[in-house]
C-alpha atoms as a PDB file:
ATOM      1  CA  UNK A   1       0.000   0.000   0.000  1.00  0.00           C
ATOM      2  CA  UNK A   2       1.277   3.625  -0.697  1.00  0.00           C
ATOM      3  CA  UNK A   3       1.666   5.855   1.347  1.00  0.00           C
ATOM      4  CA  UNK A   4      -0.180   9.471   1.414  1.00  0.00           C
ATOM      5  CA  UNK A   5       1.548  12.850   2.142  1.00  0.00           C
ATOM      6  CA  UNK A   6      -0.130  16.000   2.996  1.00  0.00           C
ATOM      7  CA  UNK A   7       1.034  19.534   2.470  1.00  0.00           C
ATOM      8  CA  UNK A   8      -0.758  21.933   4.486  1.00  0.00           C
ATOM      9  CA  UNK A   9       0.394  25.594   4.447  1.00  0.00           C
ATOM     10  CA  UNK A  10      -1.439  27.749   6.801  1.00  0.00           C
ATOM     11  CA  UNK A  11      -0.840  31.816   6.921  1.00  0.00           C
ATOM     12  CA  UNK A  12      -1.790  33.326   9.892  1.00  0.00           C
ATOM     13  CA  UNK A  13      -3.067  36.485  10.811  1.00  0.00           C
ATOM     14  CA  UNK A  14      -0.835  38.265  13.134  1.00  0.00           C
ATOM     15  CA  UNK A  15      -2.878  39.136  15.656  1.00  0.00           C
ATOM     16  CA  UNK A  16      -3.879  35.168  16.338  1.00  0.00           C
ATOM     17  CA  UNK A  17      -0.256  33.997  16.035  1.00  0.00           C
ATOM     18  CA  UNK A  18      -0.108  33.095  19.324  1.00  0.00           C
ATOM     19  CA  UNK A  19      -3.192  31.498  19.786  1.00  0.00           C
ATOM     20  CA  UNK A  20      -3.087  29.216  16.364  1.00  0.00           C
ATOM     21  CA  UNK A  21       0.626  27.904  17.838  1.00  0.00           C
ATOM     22  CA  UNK A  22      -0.982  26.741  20.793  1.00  0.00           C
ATOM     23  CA  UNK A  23      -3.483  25.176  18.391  1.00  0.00           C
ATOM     24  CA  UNK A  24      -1.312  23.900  15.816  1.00  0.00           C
ATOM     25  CA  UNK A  25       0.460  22.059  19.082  1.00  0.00           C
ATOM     26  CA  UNK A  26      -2.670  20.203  20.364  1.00  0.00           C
ATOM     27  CA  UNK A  27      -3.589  18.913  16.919  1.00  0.00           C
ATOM     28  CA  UNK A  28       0.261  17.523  16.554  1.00  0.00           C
ATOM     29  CA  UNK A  29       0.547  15.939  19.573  1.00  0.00           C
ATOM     30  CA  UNK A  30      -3.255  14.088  19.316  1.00  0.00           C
ATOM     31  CA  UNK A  31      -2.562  13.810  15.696  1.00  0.00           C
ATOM     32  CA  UNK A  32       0.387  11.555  15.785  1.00  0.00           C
ATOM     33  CA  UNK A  33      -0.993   9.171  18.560  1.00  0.00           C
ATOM     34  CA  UNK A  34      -3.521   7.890  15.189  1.00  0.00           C
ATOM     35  CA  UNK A  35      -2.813   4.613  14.393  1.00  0.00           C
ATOM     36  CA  UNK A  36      -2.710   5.360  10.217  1.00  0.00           C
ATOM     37  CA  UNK A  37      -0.295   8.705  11.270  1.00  0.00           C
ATOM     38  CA  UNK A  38       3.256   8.179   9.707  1.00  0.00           C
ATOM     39  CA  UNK A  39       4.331  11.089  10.870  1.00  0.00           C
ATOM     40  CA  UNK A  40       2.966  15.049  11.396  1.00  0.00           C
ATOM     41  CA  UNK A  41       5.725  17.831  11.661  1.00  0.00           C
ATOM     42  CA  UNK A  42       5.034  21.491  11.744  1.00  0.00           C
ATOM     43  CA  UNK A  43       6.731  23.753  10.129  1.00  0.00           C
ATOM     44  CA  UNK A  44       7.506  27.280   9.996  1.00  0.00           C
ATOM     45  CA  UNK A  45       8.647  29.812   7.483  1.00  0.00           C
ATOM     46  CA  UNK A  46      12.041  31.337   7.463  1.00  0.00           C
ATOM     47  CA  UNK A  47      11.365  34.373   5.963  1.00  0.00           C
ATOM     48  CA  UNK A  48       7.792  34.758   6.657  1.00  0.00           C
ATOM     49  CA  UNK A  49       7.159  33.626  10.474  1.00  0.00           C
ATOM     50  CA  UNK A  50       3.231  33.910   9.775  1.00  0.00           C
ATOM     51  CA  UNK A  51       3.061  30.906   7.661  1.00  0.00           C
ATOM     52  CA  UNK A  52       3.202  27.944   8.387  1.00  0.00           C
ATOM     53  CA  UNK A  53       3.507  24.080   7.067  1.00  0.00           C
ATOM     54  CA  UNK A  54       2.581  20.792   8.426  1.00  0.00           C
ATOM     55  CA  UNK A  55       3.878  17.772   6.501  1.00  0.00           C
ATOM     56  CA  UNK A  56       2.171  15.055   7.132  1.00  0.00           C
ATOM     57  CA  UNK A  57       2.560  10.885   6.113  1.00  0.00           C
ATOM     58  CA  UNK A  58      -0.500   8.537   6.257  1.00  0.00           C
ATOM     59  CA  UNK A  59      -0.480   5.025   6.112  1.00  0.00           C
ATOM     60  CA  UNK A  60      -3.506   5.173   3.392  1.00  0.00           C
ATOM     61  CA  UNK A  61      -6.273   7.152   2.235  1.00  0.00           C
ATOM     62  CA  UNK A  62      -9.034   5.638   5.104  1.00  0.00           C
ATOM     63  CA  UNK A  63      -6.411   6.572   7.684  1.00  0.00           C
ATOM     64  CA  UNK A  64      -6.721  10.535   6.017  1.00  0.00           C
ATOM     65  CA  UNK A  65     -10.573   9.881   6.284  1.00  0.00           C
ATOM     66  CA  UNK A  66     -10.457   8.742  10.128  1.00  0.00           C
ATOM     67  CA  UNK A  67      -8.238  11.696  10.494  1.00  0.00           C
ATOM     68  CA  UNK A  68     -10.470  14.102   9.065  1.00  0.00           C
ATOM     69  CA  UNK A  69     -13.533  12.925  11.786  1.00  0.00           C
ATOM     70  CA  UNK A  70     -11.671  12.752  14.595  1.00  0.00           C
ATOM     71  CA  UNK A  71     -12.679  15.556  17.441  1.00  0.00           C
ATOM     72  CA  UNK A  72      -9.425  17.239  17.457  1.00  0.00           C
ATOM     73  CA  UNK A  73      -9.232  17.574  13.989  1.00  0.00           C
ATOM     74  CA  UNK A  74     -12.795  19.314  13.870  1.00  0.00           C
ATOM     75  CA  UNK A  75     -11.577  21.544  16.725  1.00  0.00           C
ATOM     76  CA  UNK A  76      -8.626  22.639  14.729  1.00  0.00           C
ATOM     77  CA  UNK A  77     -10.447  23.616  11.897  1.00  0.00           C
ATOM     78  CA  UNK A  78     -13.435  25.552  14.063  1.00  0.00           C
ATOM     79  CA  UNK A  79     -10.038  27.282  15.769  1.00  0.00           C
ATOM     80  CA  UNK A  80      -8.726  28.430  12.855  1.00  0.00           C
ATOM     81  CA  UNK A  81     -11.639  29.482  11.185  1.00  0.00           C
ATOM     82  CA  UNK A  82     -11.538  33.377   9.958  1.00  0.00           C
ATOM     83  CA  UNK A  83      -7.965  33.906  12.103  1.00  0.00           C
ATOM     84  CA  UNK A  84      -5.828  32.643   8.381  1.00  0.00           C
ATOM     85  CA  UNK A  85      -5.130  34.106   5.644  1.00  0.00           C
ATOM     86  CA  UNK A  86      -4.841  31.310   3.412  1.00  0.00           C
ATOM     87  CA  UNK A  87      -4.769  27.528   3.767  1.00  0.00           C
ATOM     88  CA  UNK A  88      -3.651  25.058   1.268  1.00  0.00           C
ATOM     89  CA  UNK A  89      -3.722  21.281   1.163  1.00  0.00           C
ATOM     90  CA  UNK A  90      -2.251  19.254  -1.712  1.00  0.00           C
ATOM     91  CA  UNK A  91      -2.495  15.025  -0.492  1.00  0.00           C
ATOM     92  CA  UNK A  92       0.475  13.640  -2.532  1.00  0.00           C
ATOM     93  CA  UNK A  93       1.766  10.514  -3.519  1.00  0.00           C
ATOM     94  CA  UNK A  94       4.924   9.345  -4.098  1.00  0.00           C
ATOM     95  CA  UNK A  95       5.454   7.946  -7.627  1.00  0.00           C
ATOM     96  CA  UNK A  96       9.773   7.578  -8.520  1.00  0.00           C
END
């Protein structure tokens, strides 16, 4: 079975930065005690410290599903509703 990778890149607005970290941290830790989690790293940017990128590794396409119902997966989206600027997600595969 292949495994799934997930991009996310999240820009934050400033004046929730320190909130959504505090956010972004629950959601990591409770992500990456899922059984189909690989792995789930955030990221931030070098030059831009309001965006942010989680990488993420799934054991398969149901374990992304599961993922996507869990409770602190919900929460993370209510939290960071109307505090981003943008959000992204590209779900790739590995293919050479």
């Amino acid at each position: 079975m292949t495994e799934l990778k997930i991009v996310a890149v999240i820009v934050v607005k400033a004046a929730f930065q320190s909130e959504l970290e505090k956010v972004f941290h629950t959601v990591v830790d409770e992500t990456r005690k899922e059984a189909g989690n690989v792995s789930y790293d955030l990221h931030q940017d070098t030059k831009d410290p309001l965006k942010y990128t989680i990488l993420e590794v799934w054991k398969s396409q149901d374990a992304i599903a599961e993922h996507n119902e869990s409770a602190h997966f919900k929460a993370f989206v209510a939290a960071v509703e109307g505090k981003v600027d943008s959000l992204t997600v590209d779900v790739i595969k590995k293919v050479y």
